[in-house]
Protein backbone atom coordinates (compact mmCIF):
# COMPACT_ATOMS: atom_id res chain seq x y z
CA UNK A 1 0.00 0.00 0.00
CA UNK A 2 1.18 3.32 -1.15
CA UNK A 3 1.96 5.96 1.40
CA UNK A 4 -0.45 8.14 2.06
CA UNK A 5 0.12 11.94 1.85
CA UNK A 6 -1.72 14.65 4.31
CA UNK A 7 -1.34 18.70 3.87
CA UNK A 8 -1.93 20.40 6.75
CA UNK A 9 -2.57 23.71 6.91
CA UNK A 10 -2.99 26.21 10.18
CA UNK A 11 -1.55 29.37 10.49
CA UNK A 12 0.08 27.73 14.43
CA UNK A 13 3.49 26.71 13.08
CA UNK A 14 3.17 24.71 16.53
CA UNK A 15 -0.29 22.87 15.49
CA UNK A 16 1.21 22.33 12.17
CA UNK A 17 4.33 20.84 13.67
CA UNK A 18 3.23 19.06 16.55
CA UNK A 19 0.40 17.30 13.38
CA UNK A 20 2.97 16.17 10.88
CA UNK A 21 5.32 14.58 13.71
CA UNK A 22 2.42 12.64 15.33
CA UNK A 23 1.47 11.61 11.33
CA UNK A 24 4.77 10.72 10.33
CA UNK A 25 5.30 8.46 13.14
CA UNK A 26 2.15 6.27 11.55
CA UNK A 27 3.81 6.50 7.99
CA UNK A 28 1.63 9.36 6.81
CA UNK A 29 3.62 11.74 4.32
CA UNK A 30 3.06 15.56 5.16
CA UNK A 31 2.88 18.93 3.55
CA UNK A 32 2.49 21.92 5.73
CA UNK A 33 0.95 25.09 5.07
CA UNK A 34 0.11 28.34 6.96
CA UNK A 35 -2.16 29.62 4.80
CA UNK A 36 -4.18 30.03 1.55
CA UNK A 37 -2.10 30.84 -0.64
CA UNK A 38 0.65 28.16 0.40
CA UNK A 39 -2.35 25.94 0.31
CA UNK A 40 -3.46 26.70 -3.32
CA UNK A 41 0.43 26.54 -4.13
CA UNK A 42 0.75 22.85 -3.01
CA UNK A 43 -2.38 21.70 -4.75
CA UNK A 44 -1.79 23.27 -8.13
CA UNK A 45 1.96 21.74 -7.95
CA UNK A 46 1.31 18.33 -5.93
CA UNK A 47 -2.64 17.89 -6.13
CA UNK A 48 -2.35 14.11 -7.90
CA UNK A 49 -0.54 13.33 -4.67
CA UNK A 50 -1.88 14.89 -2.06
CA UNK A 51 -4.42 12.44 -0.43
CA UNK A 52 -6.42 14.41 2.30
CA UNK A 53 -6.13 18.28 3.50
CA UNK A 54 -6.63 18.80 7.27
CA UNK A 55 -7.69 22.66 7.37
CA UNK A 56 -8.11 25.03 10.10
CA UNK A 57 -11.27 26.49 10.39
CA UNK A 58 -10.56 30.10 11.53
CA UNK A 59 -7.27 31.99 9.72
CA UNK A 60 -5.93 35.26 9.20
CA UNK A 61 -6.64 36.44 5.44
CA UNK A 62 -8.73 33.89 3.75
CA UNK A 63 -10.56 31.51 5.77
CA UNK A 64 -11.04 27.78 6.21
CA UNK A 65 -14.88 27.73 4.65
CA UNK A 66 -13.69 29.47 1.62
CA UNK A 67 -10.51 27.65 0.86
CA UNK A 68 -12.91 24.37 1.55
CA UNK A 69 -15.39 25.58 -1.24
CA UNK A 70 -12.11 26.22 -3.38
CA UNK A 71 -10.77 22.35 -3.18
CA UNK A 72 -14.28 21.26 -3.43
CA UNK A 73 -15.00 23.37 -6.57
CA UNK A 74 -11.69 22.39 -8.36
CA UNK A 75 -12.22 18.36 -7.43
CA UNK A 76 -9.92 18.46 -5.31
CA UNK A 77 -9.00 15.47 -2.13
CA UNK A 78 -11.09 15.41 1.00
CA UNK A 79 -11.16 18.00 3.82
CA UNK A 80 -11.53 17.82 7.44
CA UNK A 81 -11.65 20.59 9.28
CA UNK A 82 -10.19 21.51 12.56
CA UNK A 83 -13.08 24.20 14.42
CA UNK A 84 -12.80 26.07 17.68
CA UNK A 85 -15.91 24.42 20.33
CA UNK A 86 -17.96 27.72 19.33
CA UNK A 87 -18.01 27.64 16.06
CA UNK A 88 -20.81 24.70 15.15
CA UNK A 89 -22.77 26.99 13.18
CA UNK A 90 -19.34 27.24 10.94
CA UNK A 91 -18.97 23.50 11.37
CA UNK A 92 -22.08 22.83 9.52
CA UNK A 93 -21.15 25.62 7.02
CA UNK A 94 -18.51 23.81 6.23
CA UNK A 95 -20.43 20.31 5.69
CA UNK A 96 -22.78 22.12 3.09
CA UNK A 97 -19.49 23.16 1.11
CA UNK A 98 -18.27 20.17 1.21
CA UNK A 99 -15.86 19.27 4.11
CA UNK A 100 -15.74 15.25 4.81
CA UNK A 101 -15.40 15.70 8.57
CA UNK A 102 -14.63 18.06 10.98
CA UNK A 103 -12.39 17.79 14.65
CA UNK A 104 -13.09 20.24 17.36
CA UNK A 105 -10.10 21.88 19.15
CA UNK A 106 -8.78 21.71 21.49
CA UNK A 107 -8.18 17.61 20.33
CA UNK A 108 -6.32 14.51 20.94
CA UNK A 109 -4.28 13.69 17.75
CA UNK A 110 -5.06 9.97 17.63
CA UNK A 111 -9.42 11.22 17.59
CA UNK A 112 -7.93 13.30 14.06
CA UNK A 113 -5.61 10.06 12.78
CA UNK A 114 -9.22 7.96 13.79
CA UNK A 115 -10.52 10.49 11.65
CA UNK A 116 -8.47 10.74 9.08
CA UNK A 117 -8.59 6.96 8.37
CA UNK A 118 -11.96 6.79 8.32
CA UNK A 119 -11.92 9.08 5.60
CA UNK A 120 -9.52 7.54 3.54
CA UNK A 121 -11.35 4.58 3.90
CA UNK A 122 -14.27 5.74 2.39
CA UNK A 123 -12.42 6.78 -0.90
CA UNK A 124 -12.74 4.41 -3.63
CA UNK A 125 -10.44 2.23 -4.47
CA UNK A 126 -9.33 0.71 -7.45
CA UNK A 127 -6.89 1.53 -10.80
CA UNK A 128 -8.32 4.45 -12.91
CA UNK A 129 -9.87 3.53 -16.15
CA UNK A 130 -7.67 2.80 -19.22
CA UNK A 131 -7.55 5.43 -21.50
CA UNK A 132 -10.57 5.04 -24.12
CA UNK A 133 -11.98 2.62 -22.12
CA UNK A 134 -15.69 3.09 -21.22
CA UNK A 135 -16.33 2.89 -17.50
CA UNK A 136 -19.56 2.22 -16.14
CA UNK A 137 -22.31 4.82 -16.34
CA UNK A 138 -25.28 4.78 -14.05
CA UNK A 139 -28.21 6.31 -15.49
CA UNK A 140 -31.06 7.86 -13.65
CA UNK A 141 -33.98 10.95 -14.54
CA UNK A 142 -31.88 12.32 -17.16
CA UNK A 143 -28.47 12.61 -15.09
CA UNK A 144 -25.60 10.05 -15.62
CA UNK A 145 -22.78 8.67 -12.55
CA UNK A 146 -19.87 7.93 -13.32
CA UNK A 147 -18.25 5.58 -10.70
CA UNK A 148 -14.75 5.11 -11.70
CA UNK A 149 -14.67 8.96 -12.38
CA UNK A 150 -16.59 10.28 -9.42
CA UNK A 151 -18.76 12.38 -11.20
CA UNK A 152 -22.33 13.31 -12.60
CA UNK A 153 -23.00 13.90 -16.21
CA UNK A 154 -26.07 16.26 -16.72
CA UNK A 155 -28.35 15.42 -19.30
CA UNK A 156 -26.51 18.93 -21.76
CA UNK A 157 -23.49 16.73 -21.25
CA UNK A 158 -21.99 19.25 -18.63
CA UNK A 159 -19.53 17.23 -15.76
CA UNK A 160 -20.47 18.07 -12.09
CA UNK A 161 -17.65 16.81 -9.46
CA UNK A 162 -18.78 14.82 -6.70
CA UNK A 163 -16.73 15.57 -3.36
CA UNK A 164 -15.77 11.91 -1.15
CA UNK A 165 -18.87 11.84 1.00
CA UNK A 166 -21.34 13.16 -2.20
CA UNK A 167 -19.93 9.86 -4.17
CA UNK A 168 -20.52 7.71 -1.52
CA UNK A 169 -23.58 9.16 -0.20
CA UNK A 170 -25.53 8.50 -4.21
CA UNK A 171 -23.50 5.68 -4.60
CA UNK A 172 -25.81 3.91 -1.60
CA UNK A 173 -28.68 5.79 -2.83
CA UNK A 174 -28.09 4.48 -6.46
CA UNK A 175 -27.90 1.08 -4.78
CA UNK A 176 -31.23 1.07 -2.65
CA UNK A 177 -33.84 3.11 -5.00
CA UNK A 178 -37.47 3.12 -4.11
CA UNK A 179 -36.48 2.34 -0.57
CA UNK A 180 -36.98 4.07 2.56
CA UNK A 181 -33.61 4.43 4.51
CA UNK A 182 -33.40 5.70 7.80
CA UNK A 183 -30.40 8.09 9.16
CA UNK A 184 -28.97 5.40 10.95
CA UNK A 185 -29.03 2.97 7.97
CA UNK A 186 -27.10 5.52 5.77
CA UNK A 187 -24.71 6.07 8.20
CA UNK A 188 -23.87 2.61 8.52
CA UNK A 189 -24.19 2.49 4.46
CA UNK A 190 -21.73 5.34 3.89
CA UNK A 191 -19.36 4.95 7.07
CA UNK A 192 -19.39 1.31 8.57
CA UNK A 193 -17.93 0.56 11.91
CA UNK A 194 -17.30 4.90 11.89
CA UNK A 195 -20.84 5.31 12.10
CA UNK A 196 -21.77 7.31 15.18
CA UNK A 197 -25.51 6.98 16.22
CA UNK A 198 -25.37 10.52 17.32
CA UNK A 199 -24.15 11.91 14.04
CA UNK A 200 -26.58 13.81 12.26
CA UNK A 201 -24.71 15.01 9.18
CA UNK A 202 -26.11 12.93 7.01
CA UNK A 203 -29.10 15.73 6.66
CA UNK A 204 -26.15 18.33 5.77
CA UNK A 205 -24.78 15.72 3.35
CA UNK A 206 -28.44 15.36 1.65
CA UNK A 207 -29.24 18.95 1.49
CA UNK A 208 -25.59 19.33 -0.34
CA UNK A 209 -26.35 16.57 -2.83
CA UNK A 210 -30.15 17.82 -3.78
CA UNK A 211 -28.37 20.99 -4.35
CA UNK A 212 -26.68 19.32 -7.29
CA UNK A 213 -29.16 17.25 -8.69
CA UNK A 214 -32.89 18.76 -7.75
CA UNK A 215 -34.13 21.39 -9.83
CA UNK A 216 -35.74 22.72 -6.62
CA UNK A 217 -34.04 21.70 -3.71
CA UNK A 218 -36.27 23.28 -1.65
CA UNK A 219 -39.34 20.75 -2.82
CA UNK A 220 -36.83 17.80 -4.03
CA UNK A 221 -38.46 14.92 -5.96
CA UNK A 222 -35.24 12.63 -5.95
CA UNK A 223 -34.71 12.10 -2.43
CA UNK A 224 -37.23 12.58 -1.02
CA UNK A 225 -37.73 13.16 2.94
CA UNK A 226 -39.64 10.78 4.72
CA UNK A 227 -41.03 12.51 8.16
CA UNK A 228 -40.34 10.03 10.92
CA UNK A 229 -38.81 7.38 8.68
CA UNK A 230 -35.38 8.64 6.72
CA UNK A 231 -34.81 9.22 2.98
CA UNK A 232 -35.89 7.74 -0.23
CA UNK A 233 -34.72 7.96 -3.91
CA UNK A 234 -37.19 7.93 -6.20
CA UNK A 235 -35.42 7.96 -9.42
CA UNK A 236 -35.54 5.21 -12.05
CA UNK A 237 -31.80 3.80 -12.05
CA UNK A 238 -30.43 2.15 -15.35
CA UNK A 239 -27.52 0.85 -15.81
């Protein structure tokens, strides 16, 4: 197995340090940055390599949520952010732009590295597709998912990228259609022995995904809510 590679970035050169020590003693490769624009630096020179981004919430000059939004945006790896205990109302922010996780400080390094595994975990595995070889479209109302890519094709053709936790949350939706699943179903579904029964960011995850495929996310008729009960895809899947 391949060594994994984690950029950190905090403007507390003693966070930063104190991080890529404690990863490097479990084999975990490490980038450091103290800011945005070292950030966006590392990504547009090392991005292929660069398997996760821990990201501090709160930073002089531009901030955690919008450098989040930036890697999301550009397909980027998966985030997890590191949040002071009073900002939630950021923490969930960050969810809806697309942050995998998030760790509250102040924090014990091996609850991140639990964390950060779990993460990586959930990222698909598996060689990319050959080039000119045709991977495996999923078809459903007009949209097309593209598995070995990790994206959705609209139906003008347009590519829509899917960040780690949008993938895997259609990818069990794609898999159980018609069906009612409760919370606690799709958080075993999507996150296995992680699942927390106390978690409830699945509902941040679903509002983020209807915002991509529901012409009105506000009254969504592809996952649909089901008061008391969960969620439920409606869509007619084709392979």
């Amino acid at each position: 197995m391949s060594q994994k590679h984690i950029l950190v970035v905090d403007d507390h050169r003693e966070i930063r340090d104190l991080l890529s020590t404690y990863l490097q003693q479990h084999d975990y490769k490490v980038s450091q940055a103290e800011g945005g624009e070292q950030m966006r630096a590392l990504l547009q020179d090392h991005g292929a390599d660069i398997d996760l981004v821990v990201l501090d919430l709160m930073m002089p000059g531009e901030d955690g949520l919008s450098l989040c939004r930036f890697v999301r945006e550009s397909g980027g790896p998966p985030v997890i952010m590191l949040t002071a205990m009073s900002e939630d109302a950021d923490c969930v922010v960050g969810l809806e732009m697309g942050a995998d996780d998030y760790v509250t400080k102040p924090f014990v390094p091996r609850v991140l590295l639990a964390r950060i595994k779990a993460v990586l975990r959930r990222q698909p595995q598996g060689a990319a597709p050959v080039a000119g070889e045709q991977s495996a479209v999923v078809r459903f109302n007009g949209w097309g998912f593209d598995p070995d890519q990790r994206h959705l094709i609209s139906a003008d053709g347009l590519l829509v990228p899917l960040s780690n936790t949008e993938y895997t949350l259609l990818k069990v939706f794609l898999e159980h259609p018609q069906r009612v699943l409760s919370r606690d179903q799709i958080l075993t579904l999507t996150k296995g022995r992680e699942a927390d029964p106390f978690d409830r960011s699945i509902d941040n995850q679903v509002s983020r995904l209807r915002k991509k495929l529901e012409p009105d996310p506000q009254h969504p008729a592809l996952i649909k809510t089901v008061w008391g009960g969960g969620y439920m895809f409606t869509g007619k899947v084709e392979s």
